[in-house]
Structures are given as C-alpha cells and as structure tokens.
Protein backbone atom coordinates (compact mmCIF):
# COMPACT_ATOMS: atom_id res chain seq x y z
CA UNK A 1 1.22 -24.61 5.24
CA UNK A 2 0.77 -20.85 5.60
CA UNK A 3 4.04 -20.28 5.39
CA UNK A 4 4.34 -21.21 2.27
CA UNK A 5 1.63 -18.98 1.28
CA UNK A 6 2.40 -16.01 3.38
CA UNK A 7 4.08 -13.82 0.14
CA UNK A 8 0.88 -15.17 -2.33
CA UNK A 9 -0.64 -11.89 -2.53
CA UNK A 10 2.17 -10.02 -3.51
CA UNK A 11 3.79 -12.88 -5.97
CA UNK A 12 0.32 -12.62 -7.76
CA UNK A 13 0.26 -9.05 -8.46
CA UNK A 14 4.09 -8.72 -9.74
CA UNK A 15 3.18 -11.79 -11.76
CA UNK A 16 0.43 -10.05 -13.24
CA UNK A 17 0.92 -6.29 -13.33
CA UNK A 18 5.23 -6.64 -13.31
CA UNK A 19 5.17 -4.47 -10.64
CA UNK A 20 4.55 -4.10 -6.47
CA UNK A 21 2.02 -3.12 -5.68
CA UNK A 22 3.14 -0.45 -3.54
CA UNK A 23 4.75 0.98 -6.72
CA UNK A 24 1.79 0.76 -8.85
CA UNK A 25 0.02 4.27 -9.67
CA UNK A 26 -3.36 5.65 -8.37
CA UNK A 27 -4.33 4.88 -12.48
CA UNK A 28 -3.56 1.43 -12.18
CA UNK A 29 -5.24 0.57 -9.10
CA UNK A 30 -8.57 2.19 -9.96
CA UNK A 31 -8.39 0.54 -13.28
CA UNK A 32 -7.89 -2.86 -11.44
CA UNK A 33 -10.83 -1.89 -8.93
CA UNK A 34 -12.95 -2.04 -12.21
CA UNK A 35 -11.54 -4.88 -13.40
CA UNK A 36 -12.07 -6.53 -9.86
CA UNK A 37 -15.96 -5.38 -9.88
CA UNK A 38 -16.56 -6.14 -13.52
CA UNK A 39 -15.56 -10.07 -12.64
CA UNK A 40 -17.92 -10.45 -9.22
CA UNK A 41 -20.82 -8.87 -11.16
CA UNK A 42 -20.85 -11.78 -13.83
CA UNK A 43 -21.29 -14.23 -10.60
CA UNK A 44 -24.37 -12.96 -9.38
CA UNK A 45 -26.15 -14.47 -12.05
CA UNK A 46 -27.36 -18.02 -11.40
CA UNK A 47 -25.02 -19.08 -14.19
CA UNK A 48 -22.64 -16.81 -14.34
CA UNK A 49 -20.97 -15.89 -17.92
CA UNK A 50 -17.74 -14.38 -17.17
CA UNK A 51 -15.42 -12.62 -19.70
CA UNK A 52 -12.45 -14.71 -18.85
CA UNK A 53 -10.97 -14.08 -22.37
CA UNK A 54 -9.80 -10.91 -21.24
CA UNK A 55 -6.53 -10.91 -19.72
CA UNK A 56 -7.67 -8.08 -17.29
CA UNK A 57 -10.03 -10.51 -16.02
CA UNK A 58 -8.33 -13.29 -15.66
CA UNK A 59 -5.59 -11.18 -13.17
CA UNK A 60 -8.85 -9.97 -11.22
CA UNK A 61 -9.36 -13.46 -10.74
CA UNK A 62 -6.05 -14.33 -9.21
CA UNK A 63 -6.20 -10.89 -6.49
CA UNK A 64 -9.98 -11.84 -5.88
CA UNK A 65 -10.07 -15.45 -5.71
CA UNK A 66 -7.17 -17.64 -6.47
CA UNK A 67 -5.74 -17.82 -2.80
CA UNK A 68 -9.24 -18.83 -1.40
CA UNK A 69 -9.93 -21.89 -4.17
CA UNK A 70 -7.02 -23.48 -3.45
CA UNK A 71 -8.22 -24.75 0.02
CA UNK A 72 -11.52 -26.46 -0.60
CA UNK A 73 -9.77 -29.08 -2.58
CA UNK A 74 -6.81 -29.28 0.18
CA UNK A 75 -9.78 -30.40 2.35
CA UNK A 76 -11.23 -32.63 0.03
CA UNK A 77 -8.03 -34.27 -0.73
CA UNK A 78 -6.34 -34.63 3.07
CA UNK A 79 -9.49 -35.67 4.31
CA UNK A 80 -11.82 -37.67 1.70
CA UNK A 81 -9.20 -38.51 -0.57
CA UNK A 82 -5.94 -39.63 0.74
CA UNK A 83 -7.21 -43.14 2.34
CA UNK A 84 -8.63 -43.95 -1.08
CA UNK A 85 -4.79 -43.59 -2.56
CA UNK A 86 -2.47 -45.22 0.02
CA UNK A 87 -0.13 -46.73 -1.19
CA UNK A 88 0.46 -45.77 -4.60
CA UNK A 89 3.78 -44.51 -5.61
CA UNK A 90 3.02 -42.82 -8.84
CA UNK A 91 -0.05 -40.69 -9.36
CA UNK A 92 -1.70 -39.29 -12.19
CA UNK A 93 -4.16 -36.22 -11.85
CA UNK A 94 -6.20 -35.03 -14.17
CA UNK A 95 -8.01 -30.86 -13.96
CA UNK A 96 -10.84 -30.56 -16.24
CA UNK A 97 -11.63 -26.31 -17.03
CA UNK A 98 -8.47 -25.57 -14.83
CA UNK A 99 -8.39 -21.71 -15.67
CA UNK A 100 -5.85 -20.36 -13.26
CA UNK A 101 -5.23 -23.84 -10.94
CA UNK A 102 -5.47 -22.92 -7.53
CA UNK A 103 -7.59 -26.51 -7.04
CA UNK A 104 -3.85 -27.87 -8.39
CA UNK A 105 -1.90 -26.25 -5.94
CA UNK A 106 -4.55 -27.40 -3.18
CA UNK A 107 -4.58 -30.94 -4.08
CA UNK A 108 -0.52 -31.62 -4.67
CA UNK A 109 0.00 -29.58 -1.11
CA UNK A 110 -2.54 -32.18 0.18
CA UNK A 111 -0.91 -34.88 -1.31
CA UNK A 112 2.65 -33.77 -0.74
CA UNK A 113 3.12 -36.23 2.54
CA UNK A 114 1.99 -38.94 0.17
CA UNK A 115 5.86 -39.59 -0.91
CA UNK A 116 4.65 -40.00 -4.60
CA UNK A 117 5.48 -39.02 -7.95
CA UNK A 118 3.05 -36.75 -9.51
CA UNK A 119 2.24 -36.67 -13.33
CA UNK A 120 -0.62 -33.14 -13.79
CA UNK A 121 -2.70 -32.82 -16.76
CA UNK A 122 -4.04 -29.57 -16.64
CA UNK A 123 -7.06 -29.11 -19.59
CA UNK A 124 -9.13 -25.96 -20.52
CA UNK A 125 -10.72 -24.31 -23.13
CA UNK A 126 -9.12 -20.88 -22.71
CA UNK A 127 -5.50 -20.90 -23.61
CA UNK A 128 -4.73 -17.49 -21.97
CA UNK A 129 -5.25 -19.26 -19.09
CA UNK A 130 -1.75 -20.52 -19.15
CA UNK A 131 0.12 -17.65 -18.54
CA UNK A 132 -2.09 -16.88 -14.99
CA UNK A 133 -1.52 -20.80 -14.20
CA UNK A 134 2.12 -20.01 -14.15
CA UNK A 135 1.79 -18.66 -10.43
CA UNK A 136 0.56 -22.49 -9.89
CA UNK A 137 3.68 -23.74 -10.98
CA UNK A 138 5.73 -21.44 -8.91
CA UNK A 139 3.90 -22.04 -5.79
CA UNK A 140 3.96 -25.88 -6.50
CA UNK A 141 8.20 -25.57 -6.04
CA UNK A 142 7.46 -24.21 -2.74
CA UNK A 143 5.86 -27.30 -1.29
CA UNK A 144 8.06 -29.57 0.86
CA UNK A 145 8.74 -32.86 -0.27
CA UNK A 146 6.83 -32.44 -3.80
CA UNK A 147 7.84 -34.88 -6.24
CA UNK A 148 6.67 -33.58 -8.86
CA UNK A 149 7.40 -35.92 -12.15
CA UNK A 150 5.45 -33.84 -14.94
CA UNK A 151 3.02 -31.11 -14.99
CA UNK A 152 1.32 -30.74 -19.14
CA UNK A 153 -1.09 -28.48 -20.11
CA UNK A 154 -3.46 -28.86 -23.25
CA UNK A 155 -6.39 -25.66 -24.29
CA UNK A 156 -9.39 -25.81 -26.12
CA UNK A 157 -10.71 -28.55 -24.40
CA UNK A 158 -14.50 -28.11 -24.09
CA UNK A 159 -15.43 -29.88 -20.94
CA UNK A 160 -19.21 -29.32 -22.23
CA UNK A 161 -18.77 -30.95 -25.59
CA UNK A 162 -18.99 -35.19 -26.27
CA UNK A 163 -14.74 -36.05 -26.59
CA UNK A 164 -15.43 -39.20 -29.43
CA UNK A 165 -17.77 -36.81 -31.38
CA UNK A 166 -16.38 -33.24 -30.53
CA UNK A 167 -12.12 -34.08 -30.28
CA UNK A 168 -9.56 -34.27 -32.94
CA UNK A 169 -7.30 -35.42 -30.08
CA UNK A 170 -9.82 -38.05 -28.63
CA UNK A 171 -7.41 -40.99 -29.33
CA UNK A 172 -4.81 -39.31 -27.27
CA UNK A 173 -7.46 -38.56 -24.84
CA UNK A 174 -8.65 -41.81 -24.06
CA UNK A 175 -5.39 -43.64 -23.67
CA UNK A 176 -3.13 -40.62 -22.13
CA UNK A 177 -5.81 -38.60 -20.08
CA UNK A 178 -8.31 -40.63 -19.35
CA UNK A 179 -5.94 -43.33 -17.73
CA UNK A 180 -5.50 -40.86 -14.52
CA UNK A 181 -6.48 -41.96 -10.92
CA UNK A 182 -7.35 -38.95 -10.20
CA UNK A 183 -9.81 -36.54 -11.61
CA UNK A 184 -11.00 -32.90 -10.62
CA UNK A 185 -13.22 -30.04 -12.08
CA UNK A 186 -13.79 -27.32 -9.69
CA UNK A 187 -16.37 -24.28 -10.01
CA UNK A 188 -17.12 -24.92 -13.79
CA UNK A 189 -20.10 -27.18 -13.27
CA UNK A 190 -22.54 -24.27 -12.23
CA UNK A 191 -21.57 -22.92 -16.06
CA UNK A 192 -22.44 -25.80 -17.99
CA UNK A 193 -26.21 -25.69 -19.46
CA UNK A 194 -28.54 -28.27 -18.13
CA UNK A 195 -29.08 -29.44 -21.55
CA UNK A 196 -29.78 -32.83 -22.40
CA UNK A 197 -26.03 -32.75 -24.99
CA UNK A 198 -23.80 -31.44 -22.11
CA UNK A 199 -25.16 -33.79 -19.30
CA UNK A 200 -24.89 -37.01 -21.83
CA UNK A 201 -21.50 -35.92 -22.65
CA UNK A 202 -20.01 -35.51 -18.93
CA UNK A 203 -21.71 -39.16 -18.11
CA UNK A 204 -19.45 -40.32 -21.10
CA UNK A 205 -16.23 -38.76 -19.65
CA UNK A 206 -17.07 -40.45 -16.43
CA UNK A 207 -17.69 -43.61 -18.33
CA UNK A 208 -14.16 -43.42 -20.11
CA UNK A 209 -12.71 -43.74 -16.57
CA UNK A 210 -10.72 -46.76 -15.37
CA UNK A 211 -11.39 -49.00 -12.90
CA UNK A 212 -11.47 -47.50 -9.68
CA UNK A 213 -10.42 -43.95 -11.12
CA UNK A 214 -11.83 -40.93 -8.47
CA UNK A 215 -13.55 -37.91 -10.50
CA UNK A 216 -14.29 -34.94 -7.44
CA UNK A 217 -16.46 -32.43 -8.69
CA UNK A 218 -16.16 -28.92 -6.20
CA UNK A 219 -18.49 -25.86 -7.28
CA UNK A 220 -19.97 -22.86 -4.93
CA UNK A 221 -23.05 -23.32 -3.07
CA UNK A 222 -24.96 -22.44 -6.31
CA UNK A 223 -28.67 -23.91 -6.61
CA UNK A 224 -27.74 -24.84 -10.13
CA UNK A 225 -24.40 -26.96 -8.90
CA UNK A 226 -26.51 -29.23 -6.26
CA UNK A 227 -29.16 -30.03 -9.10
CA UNK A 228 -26.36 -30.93 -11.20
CA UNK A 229 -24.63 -33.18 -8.89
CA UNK A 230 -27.87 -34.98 -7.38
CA UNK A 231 -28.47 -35.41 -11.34
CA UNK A 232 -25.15 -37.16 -11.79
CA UNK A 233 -25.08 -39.11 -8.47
CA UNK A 234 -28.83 -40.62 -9.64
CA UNK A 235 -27.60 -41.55 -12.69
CA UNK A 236 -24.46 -42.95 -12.63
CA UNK A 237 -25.00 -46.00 -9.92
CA UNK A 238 -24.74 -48.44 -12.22
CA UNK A 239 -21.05 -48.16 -13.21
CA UNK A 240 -19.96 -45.52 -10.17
CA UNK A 241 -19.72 -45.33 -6.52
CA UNK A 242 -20.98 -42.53 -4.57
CA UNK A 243 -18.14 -41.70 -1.75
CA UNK A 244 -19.37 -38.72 -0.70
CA UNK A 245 -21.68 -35.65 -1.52
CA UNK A 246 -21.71 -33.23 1.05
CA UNK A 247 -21.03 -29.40 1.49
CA UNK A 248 -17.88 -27.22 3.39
CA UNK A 249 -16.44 -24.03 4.02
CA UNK A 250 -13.12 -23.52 3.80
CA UNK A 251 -11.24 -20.56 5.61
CA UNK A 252 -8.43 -18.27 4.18
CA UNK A 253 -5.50 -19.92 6.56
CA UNK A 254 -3.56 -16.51 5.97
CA UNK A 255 -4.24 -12.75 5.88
CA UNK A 256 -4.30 -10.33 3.18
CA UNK A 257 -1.79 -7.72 3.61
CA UNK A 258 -2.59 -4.31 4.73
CA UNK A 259 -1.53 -2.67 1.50
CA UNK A 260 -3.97 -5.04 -0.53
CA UNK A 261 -6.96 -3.99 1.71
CA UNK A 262 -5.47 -0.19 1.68
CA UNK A 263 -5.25 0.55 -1.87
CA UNK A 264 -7.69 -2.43 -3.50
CA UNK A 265 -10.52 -4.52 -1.45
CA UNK A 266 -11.09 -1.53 1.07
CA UNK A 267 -14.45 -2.76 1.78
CA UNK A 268 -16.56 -1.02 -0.63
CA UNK A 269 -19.41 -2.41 -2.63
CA UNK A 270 -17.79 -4.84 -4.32
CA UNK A 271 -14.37 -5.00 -3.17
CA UNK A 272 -14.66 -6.68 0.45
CA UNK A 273 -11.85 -9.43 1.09
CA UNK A 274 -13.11 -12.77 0.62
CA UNK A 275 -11.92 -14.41 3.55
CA UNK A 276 -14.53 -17.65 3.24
CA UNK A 277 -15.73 -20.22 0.54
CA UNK A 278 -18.87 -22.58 1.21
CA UNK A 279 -18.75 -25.00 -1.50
CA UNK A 280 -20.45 -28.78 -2.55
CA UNK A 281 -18.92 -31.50 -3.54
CA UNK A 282 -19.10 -35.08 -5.71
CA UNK A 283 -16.82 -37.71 -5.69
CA UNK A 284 -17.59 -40.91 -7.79
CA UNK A 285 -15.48 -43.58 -8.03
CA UNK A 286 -15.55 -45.75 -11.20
CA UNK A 287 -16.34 -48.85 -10.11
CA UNK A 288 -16.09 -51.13 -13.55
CA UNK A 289 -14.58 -50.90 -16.61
C-alpha cells in the first residue's frame, strides 16, 4: 500500500502551490510555515474553530495532515468493517463534513480487495473544499483493482443542522443519500456544540438510515469526542447496534521526504512531522427501519 503513496507529499504540494517544492522560493515557504502554524493553533482549543474558508488553510491541511487521516479509517474498514459487507457487489458510501477526503481514500483502499462497485457521496458545508478533495480523486486511480462506479460531491451541507427542517434538498436526501450502506464522518464531531438542536438532529440522521446501514464516527482523542460518542451510543439502543467503540493509533506507513522536513516541518515549535494519530471511534449499525 505504500507504494502507492510513496510520491503523496510531493503530488500535494504541486496540486496546491503549482509548483515543486524544491522550486518554490524562500517567500513561499515561510509564508506556508505561517499558514502551517496558524491551522495547529486553532486545534489546541477543546473545540477547535478553524478558518478552513481560507484556501491557504485548507493546503496547510493537506502538507500537515491529509496523509496521516487517511489510515485510521483503512483500519477501521479492513478490520471492523469488511466482515460486516461480504458479499455485496455494489456499495454505496456516504462522507458526512468530508473537507479534503483522506478518510475516502482510506476506506476505498480498504475496500479495494472487496471486488465491488463503489458509488461515493462526498457532503460538506465548505465548497472550497472541492478543489483540495481533487488529490482524493487522483490517488483513488492509483489503487489496484478499484472499481470505482461514481464518486458525487454536494456543499453546504450542515452536518449540525436538522435535514427535514434545515434542507431544501431533503427529498433528494432521504431517498438518494440516505439509502447508503455505508456511512462515515471523521474528525468533525469534536466541532459540533453539545447543544440540545445539534445532538437531536444527528440522532435523526442516524434514524433516516436503512436497515442494517453502518454509520462509523472517527474523531481525535479529544475529551469532547468520547462524551459525544458515549452520548450517542446511550441513546440510540433502541433502533441501533453498538459494534464497536474503542480507541487506535494509526502509524504513517511511509516517510516524509527529506526536502519536506528540510525546508517546512524542520522540527520547530509548531512544525514537527506528524508521524502518529490516536483516535476513537463509533460504529452503529441501524438495526430497524
């Protein structure tokens, strides 16, 4: 799998800059550097609010941390979710606040040996997003023996919002997306408020589910994300299964290249490589209609 990988780093910063990076000027790089620190400072709040409606920010994100997101969900879905899928020939997966889509790329290269074809709906409320998702798309060609039958995407979907009350497009919704198998939202949980409106209206979403549709819910080891997802998995038995809610760390399979840790993440405050990503986990499956 690292192999297909191996040039990520490099494919990522001509897709966002339009240049190598070996060509790119002292100027550039600095400004970057800023860029890079701007975006990790918004985490360290325990819930974060990150400017990703700058398009400066969302290409930090893809040097700092698109690589590394892909592989908790390659985990999740090799190991957790595979056996609950054998069998099935066509697959529909649904990505709830998909920003970039590394958790896309994770899951199809996990599913890959599966011998299916593969309908994505990618959703999110940024539409920016879409031109950063395209390195998902180019990476997904790479994979061997991707069958890949349709990959849509759809902005200005408010994960936090109530679809019947909130979305024009709710008709749509409930007979195009919600009829997926599959369902993911990774790292957005730990932004949503703890308000009384946004938890009612994610237990609705999970409620619009079909029968024995998977939702996986994947967010860093933030306090707010396990309160959130012992929250859900308490009140959702009567219609949902718990299969498993549990924690990981997933390892960078590959190495940044020297001239990435040369000229960018030279190990300054701030700008260390991350190499490692401890996450949690939910997966409910709907269990009736």
């Amino acid at each position: 799998m690292a192999i297909i990988f191996e040039t990520m780093y490099d494919e990522i910063f001509e897709k966002a800059y339009g240049c190598n990076i070996s060509e790119a000027s002292p100027a550039s790089l600095a400004e970057i550097q800023k860029n890079i620190l701007e975006l990790r400072n918004s985490y360290k709040s325990n819930r974060p609010e990150t400017p990703y409606e700058k398009n400066d920010i969302r290409n930090a994100y893809l040097l700092c941390y698109f690589p590394n997101y892909i592989f908790p969900i390659y985990e999740i879905t090799k190991n957790i979710l595979l056996p609950q899928i054998s069998g099935i020939s066509n697959l529909k997966l649904t990505f709830f606040a998909v920003g970039a889509g590394p958790e896309v790329l994770g899951c199809v290269t996990a599913l890959s040996k599966q011998r299916c074809k593969i309908h994505i709906e990618m959703l999110d409320l940024e539409e920016s997003w879409v031109n950063q998702r395209a390195i998902t798309t180019q990476f997904m060609k790479k994979i061997p023996d991707m069958q890949l039958f349709r990959a849509s995407h759809t902005s200005g979907c408010d994960v936090t919002n109530d679809c019947q009350l909130a979305c024009k497009g709710f008709n749509r919704c409930k007979t195009n997306i919600f009829n997926s198998q599959l369902f993911f939202m990774q790292n957005c949980l730990n932004h949503i408020s703890s308000s009384e409106y946004n938890y009612v209206a994610f237990i609705k979403k999970l409620r619009l589910m079909k029968k024995d549709a998977i939702f996986t819910i994947v967010d860093l080891e933030y306090n707010l994300s396990k309160q959130h997802m012992e929250r859900l998995k308490a009140a959702s038995t009567d219609f949902l299964d718990v299969i498993a809610l549990g924690e990981g760390i997933a390892k960078l399979p590959f190495k940044m290249p020297d001239m990435f840790v040369q000229k960018l993440f030279t190990s300054e405050t701030g700008l260390i490589p991350k190499t490692t990503t401890r996450y949690c986990y939910l997966i409910l499956k709907k269990r009736v209609d």
